[in-house]
N, C-alpha and C. Protein backbone atom coordinates (compact mmCIF):
# COMPACT_ATOMS: atom_id res chain seq x y z
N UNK A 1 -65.73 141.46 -21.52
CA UNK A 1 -66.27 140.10 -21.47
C UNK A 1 -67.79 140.15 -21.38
N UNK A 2 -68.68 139.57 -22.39
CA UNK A 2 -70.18 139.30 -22.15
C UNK A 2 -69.71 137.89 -21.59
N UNK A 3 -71.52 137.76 -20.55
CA UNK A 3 -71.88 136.85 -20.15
C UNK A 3 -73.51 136.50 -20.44
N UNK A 4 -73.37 135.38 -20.04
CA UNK A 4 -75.31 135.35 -20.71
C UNK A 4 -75.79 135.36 -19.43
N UNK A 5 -76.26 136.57 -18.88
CA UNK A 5 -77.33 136.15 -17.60
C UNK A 5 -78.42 136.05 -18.40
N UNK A 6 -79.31 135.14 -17.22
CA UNK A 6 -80.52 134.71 -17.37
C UNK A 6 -80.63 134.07 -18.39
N UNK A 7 -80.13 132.94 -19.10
CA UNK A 7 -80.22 132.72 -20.09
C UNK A 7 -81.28 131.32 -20.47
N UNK A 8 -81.72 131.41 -21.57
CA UNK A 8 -82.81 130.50 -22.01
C UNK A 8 -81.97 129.66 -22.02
N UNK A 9 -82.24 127.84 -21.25
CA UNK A 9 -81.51 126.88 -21.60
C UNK A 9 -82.50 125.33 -22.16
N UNK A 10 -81.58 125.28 -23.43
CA UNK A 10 -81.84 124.64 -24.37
C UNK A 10 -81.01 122.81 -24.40
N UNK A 11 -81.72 122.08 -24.34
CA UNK A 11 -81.03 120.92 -23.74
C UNK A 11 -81.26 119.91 -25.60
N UNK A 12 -80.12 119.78 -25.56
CA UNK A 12 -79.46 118.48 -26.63
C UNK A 12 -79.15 117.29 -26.59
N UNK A 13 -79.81 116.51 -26.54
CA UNK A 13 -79.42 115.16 -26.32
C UNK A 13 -79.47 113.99 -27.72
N UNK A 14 -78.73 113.22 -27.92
CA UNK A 14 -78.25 112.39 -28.57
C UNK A 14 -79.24 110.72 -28.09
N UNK A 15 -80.36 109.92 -29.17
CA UNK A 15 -80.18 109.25 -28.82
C UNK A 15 -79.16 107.90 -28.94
N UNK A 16 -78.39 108.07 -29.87
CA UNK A 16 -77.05 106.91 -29.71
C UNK A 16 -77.35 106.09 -30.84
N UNK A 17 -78.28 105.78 -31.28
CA UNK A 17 -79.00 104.20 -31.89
C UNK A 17 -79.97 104.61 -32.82
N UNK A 18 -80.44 103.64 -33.26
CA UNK A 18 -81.63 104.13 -34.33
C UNK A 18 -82.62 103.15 -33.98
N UNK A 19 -83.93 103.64 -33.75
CA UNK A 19 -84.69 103.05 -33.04
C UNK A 19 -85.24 101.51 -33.73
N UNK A 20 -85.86 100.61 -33.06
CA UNK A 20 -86.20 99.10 -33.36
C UNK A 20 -87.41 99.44 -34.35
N UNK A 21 -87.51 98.49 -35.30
CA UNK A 21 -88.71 98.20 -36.11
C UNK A 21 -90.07 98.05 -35.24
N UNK A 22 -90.07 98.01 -33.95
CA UNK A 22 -91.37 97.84 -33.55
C UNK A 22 -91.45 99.06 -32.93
N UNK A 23 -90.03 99.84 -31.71
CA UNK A 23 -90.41 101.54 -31.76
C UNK A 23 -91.25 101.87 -33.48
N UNK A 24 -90.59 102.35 -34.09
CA UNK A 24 -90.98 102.81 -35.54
C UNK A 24 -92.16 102.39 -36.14
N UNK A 25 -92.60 101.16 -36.10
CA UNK A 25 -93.71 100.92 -36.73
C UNK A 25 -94.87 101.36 -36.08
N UNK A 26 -94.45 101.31 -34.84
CA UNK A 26 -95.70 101.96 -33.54
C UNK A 26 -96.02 103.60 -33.84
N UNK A 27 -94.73 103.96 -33.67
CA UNK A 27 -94.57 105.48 -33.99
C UNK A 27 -95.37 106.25 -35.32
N UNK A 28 -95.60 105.47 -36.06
CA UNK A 28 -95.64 105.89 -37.64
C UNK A 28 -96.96 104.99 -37.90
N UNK A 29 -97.59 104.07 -37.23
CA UNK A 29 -98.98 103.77 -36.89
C UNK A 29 -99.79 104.53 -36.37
N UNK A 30 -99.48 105.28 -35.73
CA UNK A 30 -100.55 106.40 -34.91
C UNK A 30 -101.23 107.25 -35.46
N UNK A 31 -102.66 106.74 -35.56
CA UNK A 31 -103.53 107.78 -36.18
C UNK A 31 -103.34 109.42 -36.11
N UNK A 32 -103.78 109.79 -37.08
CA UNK A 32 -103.43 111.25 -37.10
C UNK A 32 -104.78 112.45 -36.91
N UNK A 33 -104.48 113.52 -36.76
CA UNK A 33 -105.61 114.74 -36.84
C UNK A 33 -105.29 115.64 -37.45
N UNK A 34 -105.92 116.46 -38.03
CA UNK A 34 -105.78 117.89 -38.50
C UNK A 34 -105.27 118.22 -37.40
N UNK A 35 -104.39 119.20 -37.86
CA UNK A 35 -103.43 120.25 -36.71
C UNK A 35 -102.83 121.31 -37.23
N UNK A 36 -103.10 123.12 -37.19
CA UNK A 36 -102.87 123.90 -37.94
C UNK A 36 -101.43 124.17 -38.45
N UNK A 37 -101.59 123.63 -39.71
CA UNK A 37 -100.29 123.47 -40.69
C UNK A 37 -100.54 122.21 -40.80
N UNK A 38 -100.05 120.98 -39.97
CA UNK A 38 -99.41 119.59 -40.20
C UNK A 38 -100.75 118.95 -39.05
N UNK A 39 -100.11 117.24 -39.03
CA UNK A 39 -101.13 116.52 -38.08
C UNK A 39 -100.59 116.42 -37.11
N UNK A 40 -101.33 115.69 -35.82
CA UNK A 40 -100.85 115.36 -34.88
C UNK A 40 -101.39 114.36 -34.24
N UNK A 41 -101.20 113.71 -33.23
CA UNK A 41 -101.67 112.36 -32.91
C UNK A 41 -102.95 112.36 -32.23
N UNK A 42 -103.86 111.65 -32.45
CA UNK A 42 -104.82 111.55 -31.70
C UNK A 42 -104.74 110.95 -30.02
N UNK A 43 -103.91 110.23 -29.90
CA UNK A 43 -103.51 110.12 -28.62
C UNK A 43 -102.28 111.00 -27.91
N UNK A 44 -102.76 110.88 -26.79
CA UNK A 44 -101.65 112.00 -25.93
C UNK A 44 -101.08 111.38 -24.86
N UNK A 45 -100.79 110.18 -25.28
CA UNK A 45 -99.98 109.02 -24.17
C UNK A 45 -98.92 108.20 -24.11
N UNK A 46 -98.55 108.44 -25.78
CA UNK A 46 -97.30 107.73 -26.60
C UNK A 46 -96.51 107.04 -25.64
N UNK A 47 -96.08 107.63 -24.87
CA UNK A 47 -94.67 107.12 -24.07
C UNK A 47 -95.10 106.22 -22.90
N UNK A 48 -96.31 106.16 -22.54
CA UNK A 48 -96.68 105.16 -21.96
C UNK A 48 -96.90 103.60 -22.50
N UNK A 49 -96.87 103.28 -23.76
CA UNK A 49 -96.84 102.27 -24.61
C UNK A 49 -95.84 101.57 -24.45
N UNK A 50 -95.91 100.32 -24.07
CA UNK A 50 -94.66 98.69 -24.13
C UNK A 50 -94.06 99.25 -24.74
N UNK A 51 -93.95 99.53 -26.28
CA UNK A 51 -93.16 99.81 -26.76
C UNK A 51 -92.23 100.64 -27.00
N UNK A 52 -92.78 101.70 -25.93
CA UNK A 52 -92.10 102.83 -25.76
C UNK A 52 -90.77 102.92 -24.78
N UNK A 53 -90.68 101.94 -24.21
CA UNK A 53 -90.28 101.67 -22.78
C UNK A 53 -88.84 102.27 -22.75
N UNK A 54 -88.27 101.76 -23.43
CA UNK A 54 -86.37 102.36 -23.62
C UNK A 54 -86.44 104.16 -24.34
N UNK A 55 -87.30 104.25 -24.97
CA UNK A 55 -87.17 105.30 -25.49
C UNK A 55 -87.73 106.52 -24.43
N UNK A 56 -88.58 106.02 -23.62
CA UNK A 56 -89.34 106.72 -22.72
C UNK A 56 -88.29 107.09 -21.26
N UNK A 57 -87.21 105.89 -21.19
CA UNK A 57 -86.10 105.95 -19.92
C UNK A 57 -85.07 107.22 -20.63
N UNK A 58 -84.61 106.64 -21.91
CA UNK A 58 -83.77 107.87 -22.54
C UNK A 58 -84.27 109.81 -22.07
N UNK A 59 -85.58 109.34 -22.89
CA UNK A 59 -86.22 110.48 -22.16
C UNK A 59 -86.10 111.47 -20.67
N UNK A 60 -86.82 110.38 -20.19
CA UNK A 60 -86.55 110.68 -18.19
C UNK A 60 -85.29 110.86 -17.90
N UNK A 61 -84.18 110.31 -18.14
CA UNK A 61 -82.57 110.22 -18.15
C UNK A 61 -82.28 111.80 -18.42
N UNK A 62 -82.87 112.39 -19.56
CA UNK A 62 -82.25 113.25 -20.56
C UNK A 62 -83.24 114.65 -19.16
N UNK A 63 -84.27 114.30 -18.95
CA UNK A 63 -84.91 115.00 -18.37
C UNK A 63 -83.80 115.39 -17.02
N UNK A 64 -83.52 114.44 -16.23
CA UNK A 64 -83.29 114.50 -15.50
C UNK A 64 -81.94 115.52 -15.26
N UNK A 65 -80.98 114.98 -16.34
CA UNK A 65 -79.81 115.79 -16.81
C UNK A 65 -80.02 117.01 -16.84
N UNK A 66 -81.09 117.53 -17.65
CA UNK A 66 -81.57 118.79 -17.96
C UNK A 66 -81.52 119.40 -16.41
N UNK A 67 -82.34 119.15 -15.66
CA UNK A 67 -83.39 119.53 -14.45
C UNK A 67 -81.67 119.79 -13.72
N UNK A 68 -80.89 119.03 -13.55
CA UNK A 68 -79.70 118.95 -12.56
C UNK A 68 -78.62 120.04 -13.36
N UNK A 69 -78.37 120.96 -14.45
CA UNK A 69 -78.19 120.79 -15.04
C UNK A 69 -78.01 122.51 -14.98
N UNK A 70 -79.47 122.76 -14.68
CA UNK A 70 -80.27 124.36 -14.76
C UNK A 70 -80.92 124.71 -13.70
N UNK A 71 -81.87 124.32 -13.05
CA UNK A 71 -82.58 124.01 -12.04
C UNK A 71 -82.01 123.75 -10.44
N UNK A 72 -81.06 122.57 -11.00
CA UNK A 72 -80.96 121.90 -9.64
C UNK A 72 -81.85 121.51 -8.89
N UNK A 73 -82.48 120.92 -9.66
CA UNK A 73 -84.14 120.65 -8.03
C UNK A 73 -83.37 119.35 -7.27
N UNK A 74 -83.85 119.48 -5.88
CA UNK A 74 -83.65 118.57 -4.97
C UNK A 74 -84.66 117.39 -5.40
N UNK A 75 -84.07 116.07 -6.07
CA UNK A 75 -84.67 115.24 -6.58
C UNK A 75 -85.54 114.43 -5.41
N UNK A 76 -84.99 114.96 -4.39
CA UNK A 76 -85.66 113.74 -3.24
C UNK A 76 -86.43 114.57 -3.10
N UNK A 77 -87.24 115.51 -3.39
CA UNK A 77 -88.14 116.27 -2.65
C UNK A 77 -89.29 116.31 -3.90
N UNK A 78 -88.24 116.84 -5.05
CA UNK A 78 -89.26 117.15 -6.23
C UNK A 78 -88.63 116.59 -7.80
N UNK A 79 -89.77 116.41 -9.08
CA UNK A 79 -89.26 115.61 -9.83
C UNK A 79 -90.10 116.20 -11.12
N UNK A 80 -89.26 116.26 -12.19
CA UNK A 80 -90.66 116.31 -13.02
C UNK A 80 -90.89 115.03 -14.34
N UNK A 81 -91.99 115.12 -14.27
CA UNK A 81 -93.03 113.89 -14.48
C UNK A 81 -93.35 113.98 -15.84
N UNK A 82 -93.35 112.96 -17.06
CA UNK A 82 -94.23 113.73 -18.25
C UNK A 82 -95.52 113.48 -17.74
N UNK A 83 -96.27 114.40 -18.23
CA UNK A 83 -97.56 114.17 -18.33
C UNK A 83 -98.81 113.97 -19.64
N UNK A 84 -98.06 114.22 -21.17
CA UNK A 84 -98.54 113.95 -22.05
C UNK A 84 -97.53 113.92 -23.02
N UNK A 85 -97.97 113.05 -23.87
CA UNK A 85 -97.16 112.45 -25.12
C UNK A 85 -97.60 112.69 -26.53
N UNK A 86 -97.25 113.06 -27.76
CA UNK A 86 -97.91 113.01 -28.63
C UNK A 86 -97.24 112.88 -29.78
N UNK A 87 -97.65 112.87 -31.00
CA UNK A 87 -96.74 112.52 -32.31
C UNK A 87 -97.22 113.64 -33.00
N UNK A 88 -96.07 114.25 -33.91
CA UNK A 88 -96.63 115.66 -35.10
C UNK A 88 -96.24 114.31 -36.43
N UNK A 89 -96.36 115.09 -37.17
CA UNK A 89 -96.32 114.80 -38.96
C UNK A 89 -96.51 115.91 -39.76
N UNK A 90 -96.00 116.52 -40.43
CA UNK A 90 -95.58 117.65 -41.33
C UNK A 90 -95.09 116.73 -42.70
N UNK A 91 -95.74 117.39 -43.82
CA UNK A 91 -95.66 116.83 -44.71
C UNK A 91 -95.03 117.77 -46.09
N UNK A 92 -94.12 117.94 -46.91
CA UNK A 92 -93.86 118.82 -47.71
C UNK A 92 -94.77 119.93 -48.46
N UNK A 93 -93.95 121.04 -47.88
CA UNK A 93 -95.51 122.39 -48.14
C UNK A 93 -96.04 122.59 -47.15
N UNK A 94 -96.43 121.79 -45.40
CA UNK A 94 -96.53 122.11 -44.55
C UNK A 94 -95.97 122.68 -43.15
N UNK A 95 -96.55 123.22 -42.63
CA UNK A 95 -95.58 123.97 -41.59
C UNK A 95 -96.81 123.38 -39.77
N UNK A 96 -95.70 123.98 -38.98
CA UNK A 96 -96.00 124.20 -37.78
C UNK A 96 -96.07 125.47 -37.11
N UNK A 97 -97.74 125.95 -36.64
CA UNK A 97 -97.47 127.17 -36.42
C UNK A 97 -96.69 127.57 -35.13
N UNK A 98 -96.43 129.00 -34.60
CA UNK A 98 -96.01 129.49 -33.42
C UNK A 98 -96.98 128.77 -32.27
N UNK A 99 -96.01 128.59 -31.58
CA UNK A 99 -97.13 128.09 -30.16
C UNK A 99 -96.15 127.98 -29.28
N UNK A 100 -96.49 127.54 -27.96
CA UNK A 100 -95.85 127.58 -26.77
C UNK A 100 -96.88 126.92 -25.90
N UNK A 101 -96.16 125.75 -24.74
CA UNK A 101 -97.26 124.65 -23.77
C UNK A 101 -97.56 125.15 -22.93
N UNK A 102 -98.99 125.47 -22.45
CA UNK A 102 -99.21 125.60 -21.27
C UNK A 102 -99.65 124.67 -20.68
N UNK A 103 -99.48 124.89 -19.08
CA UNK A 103 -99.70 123.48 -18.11
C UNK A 103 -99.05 123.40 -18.02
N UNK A 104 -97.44 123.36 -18.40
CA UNK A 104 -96.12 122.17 -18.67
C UNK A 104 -95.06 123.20 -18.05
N UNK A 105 -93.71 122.38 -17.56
CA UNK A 105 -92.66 123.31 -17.08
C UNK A 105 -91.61 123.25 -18.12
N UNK A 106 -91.54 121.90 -18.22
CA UNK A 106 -90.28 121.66 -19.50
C UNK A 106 -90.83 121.01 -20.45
N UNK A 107 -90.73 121.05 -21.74
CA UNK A 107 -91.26 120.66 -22.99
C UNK A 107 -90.07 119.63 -23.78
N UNK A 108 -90.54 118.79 -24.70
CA UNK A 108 -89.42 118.39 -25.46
C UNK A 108 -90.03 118.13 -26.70
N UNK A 109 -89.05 117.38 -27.60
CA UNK A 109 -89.32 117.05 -28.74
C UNK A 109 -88.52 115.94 -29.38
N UNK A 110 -88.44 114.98 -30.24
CA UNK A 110 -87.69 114.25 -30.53
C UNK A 110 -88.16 113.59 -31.86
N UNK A 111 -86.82 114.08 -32.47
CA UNK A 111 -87.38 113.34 -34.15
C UNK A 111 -86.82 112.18 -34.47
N UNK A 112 -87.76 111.37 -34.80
CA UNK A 112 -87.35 110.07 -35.54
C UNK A 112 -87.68 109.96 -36.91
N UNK A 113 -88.04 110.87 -37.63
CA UNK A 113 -87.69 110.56 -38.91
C UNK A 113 -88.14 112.32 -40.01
N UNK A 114 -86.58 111.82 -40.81
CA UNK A 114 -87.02 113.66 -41.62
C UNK A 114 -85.96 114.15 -42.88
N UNK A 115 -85.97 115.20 -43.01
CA UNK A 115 -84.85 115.35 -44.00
C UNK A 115 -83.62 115.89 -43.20
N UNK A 116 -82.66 115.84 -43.86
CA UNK A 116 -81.02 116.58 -43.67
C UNK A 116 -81.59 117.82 -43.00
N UNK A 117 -81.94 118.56 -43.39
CA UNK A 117 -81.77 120.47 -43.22
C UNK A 117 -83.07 120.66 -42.75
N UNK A 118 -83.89 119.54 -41.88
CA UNK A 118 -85.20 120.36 -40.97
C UNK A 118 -84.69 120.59 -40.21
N UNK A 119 -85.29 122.14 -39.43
CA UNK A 119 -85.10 122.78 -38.45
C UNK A 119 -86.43 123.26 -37.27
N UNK A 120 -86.09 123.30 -36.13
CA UNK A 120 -87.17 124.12 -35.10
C UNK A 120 -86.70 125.46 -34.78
N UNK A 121 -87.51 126.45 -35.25
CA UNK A 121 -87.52 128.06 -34.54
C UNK A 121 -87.88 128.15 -33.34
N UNK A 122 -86.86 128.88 -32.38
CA UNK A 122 -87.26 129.38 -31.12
C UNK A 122 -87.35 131.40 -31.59
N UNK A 123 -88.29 131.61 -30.47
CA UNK A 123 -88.66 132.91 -30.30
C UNK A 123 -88.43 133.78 -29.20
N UNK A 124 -87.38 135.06 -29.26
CA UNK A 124 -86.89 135.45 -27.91
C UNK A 124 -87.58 136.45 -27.10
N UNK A 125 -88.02 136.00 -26.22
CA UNK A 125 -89.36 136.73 -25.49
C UNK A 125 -88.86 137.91 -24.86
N UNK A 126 -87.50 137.94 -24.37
CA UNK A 126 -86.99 138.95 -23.72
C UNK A 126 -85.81 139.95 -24.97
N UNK A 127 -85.90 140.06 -25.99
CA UNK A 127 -84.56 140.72 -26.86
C UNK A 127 -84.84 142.16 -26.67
N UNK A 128 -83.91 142.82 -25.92
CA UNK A 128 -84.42 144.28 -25.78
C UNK A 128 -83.49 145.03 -27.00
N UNK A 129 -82.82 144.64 -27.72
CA UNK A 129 -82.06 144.93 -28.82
C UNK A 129 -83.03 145.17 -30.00
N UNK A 130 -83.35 143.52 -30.10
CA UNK A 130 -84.33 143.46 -31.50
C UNK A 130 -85.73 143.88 -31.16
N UNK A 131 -86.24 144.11 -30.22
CA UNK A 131 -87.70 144.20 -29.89
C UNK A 131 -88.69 145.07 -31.06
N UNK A 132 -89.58 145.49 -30.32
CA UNK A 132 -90.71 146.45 -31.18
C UNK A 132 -90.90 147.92 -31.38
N UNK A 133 -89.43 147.80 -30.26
CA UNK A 133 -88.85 149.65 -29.83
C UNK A 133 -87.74 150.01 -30.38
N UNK A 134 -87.04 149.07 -31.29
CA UNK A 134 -85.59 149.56 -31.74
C UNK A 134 -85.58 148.48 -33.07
N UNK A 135 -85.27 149.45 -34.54
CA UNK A 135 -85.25 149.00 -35.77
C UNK A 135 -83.53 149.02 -35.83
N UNK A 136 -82.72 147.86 -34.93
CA UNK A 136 -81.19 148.11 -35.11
C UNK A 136 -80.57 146.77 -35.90
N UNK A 137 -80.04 147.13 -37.34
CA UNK A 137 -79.78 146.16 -37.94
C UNK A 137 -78.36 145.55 -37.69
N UNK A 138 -78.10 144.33 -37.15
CA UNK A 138 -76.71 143.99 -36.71
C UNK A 138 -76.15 143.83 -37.83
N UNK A 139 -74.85 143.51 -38.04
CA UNK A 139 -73.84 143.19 -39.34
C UNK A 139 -74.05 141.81 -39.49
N UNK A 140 -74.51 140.74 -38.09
CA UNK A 140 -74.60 139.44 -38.46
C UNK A 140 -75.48 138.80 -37.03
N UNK A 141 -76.01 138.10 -37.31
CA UNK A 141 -76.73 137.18 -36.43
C UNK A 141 -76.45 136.44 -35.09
N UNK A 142 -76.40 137.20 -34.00
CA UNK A 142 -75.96 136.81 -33.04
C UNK A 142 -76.99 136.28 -31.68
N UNK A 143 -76.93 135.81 -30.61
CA UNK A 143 -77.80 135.61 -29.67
C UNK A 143 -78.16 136.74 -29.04
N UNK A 144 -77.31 137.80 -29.16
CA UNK A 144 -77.34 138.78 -28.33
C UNK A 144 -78.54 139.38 -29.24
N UNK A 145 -78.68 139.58 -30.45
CA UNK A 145 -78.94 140.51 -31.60
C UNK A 145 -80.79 140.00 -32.09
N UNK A 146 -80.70 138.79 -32.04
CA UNK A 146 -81.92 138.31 -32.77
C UNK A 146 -83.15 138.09 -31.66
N UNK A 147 -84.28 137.86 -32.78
CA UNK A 147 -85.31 137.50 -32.20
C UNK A 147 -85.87 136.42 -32.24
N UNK A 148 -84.55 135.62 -32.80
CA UNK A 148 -85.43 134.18 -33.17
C UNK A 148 -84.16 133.41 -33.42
N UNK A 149 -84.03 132.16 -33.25
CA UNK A 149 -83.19 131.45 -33.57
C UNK A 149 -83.48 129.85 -33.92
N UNK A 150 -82.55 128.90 -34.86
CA UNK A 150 -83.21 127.99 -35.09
C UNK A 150 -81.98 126.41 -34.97
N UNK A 151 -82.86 125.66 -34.50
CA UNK A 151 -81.94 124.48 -34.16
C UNK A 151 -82.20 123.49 -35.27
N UNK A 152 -81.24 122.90 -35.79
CA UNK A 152 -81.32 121.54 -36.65
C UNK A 152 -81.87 120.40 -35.76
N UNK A 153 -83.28 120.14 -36.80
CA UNK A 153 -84.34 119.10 -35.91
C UNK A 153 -83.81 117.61 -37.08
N UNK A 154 -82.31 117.35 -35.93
CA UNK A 154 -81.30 115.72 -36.70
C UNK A 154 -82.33 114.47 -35.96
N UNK A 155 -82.70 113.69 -36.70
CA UNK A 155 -83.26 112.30 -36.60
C UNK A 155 -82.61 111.90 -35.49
N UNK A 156 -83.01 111.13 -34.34
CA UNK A 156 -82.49 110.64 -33.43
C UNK A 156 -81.97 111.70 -32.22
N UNK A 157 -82.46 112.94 -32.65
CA UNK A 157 -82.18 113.91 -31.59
C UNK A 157 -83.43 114.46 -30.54
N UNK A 158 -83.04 114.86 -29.13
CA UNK A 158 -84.01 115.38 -28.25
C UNK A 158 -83.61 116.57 -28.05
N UNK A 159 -84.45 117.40 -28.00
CA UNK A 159 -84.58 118.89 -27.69
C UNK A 159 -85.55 119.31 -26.16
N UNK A 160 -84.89 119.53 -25.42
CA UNK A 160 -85.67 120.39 -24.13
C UNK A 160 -85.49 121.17 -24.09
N UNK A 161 -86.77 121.94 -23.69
CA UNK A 161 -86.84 123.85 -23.55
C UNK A 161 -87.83 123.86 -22.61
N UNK A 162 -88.21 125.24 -21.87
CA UNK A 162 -88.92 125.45 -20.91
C UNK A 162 -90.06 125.83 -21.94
N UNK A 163 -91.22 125.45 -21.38
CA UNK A 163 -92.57 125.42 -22.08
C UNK A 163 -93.12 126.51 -22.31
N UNK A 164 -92.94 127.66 -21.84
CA UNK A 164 -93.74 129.38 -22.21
C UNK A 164 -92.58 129.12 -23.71
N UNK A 165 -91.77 129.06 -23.63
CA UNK A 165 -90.69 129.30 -25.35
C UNK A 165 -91.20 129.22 -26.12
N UNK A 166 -91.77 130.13 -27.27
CA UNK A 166 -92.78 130.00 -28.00
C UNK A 166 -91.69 129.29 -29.12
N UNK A 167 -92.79 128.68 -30.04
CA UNK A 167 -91.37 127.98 -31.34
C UNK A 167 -92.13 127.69 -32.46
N UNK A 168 -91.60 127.05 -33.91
CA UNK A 168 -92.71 126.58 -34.62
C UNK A 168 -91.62 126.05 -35.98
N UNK A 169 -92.04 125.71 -36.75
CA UNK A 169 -91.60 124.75 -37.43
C UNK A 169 -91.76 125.99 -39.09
N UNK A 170 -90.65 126.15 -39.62
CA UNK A 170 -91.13 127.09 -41.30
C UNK A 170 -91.75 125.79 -42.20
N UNK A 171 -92.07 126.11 -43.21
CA UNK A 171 -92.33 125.15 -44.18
C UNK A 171 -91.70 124.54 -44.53
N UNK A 172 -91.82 123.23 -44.60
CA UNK A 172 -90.99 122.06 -44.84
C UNK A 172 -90.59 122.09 -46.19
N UNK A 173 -89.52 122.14 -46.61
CA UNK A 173 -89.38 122.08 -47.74
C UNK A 173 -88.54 121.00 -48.84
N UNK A 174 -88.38 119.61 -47.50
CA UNK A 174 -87.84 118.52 -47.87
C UNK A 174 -88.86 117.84 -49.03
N UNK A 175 -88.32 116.86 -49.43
CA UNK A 175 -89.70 115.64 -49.97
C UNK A 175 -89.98 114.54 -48.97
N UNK A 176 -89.27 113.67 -47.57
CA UNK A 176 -89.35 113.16 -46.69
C UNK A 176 -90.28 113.78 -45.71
N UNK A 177 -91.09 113.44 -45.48
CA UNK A 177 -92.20 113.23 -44.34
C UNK A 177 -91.48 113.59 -43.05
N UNK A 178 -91.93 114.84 -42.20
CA UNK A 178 -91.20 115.03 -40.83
C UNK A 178 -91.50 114.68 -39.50
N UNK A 179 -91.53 113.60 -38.84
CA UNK A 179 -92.01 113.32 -37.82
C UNK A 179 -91.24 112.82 -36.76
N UNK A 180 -92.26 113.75 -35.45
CA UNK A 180 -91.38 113.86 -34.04
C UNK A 180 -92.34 113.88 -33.41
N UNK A 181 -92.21 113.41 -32.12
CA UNK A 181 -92.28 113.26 -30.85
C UNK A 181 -92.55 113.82 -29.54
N UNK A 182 -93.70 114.86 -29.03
CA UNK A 182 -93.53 115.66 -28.29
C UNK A 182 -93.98 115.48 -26.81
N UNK A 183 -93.58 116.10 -25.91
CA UNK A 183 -94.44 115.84 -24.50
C UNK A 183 -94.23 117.14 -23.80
N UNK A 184 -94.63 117.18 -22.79
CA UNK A 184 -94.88 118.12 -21.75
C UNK A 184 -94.21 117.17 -20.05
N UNK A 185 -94.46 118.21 -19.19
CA UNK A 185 -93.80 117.61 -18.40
C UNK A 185 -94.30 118.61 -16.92
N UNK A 186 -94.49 118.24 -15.61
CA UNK A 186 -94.97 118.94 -14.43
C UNK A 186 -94.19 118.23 -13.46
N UNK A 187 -94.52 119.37 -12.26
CA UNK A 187 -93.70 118.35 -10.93
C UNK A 187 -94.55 117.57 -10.29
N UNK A 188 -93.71 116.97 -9.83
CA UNK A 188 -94.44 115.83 -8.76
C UNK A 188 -93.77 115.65 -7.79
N UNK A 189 -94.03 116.02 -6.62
CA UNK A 189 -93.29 116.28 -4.88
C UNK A 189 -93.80 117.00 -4.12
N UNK A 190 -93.10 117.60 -3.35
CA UNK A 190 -93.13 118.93 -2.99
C UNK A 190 -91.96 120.35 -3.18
N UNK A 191 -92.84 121.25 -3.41
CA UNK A 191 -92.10 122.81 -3.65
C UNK A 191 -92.56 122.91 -2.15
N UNK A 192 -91.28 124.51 -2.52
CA UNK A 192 -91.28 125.49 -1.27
C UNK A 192 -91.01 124.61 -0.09
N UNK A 193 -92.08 125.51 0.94
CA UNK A 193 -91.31 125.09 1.93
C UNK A 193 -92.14 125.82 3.34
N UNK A 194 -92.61 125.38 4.48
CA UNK A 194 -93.38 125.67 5.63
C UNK A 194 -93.03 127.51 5.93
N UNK A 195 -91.75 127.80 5.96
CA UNK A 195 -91.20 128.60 6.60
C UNK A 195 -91.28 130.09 5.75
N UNK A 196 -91.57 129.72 4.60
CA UNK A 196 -91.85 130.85 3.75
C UNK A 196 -93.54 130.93 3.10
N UNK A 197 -94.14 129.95 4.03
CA UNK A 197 -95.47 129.93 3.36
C UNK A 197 -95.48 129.21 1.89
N UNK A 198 -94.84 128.83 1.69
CA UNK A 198 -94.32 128.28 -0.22
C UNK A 198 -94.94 127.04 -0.23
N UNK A 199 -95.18 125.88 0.57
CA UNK A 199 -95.12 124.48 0.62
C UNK A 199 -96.26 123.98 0.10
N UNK A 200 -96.26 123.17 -1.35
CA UNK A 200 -97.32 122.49 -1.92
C UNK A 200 -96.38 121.29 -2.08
N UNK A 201 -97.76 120.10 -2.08
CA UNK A 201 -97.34 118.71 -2.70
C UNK A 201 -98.29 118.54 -3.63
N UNK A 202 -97.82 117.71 -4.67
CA UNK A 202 -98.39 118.01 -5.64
C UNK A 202 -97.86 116.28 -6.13
């Protein structure tokens, strides 16, 4: 019998609905920037917007699930918070490079609009199989085996991962315009604890 210790956990959430003409028009209004490969939003506050309001609870909801989930944090003590919001855009022929958030504990993402068969690459920081010390070719593609793996980035879907997870987007190779949703996220409470010297509020 394998088991997955320590395992990277990857959170899926469904939002149910397809978002309102005024979510969407807001979403897809937001000025853009150069951003290596694709754009990204010039603001970093999205989810703080009126209009964001239901989509932003889904969010926190989904967060919260996550956190109880993997974590277990004692919610009465500690919580985590987004702290920045932003919009990508990838356009056919463009990509998203490798990266990973710093500052942030849990990361997400959420697409509202794209083709059938876009996907997000994750990158496995720990594969002592596939690493840089062993050329071992498996018969087929497994979690155990790879160094990379990739999730279908479906319209109306949220993705949480812990923020060191490096990831990135291949070249788009739809004709639909790919755009999603990203934030970051920190605590807000208190950690630790008097008795071990651990205790911050934050």
């Amino acid at each position: 019998m394998i088991e997955g210790l320590f395992s990277c956990p990857i959170g899926v959430y469904k939002l149910g609905r397809t978002l309102t003409q005024k979510e969407m028009g807001y979403l897809k209004s937001i000025t853009m920037e150069v951003n290596e490969g694709n754009a990204v939003s010039e603001e970093g506050d999205i989810l703080d917007n009126d209009k964001m309001i239901k989509l932003t609870k889904f969010i926190e909801n989904s967060i919260d699930e996550y956190c109880k989930e993997t974590y277990d944090f004692d919610t009465n003590k500690v919580e985590l918070c987004i702290t920045q919001s932003w919009t990508n855009k990838t356009k056919s022929g463009e990509y998203h490079h490798m990266h990973s958030h710093p500052n942030s504990i849990i990361s997400g993402v959420f697409y509202f609009e794209g083709n059938k068969d876009d996907i997000i690459k994750f990158y496995n920081p720990d594969n002592w199989l596939g690493s840089q010390y062993w050329a071992v070719e498996g018969k087929s593609d497994t979690f155990w085996n790879s160094t990379s793996w990739w999730y279908p980035a479906d319209v109306g879907t949220l993705l949480l991962f812990p923020s060191s997870l490096k990831h990135s987007v291949p070249e788009l190779e739809g004709k639909k315009d790919r755009y999603s949703l990203s934030f970051n996220t920190f605590f807000k409470g208190t950690l630790g604890g008097p008795t071990k010297k651990t205790k911050l509020i934050l």
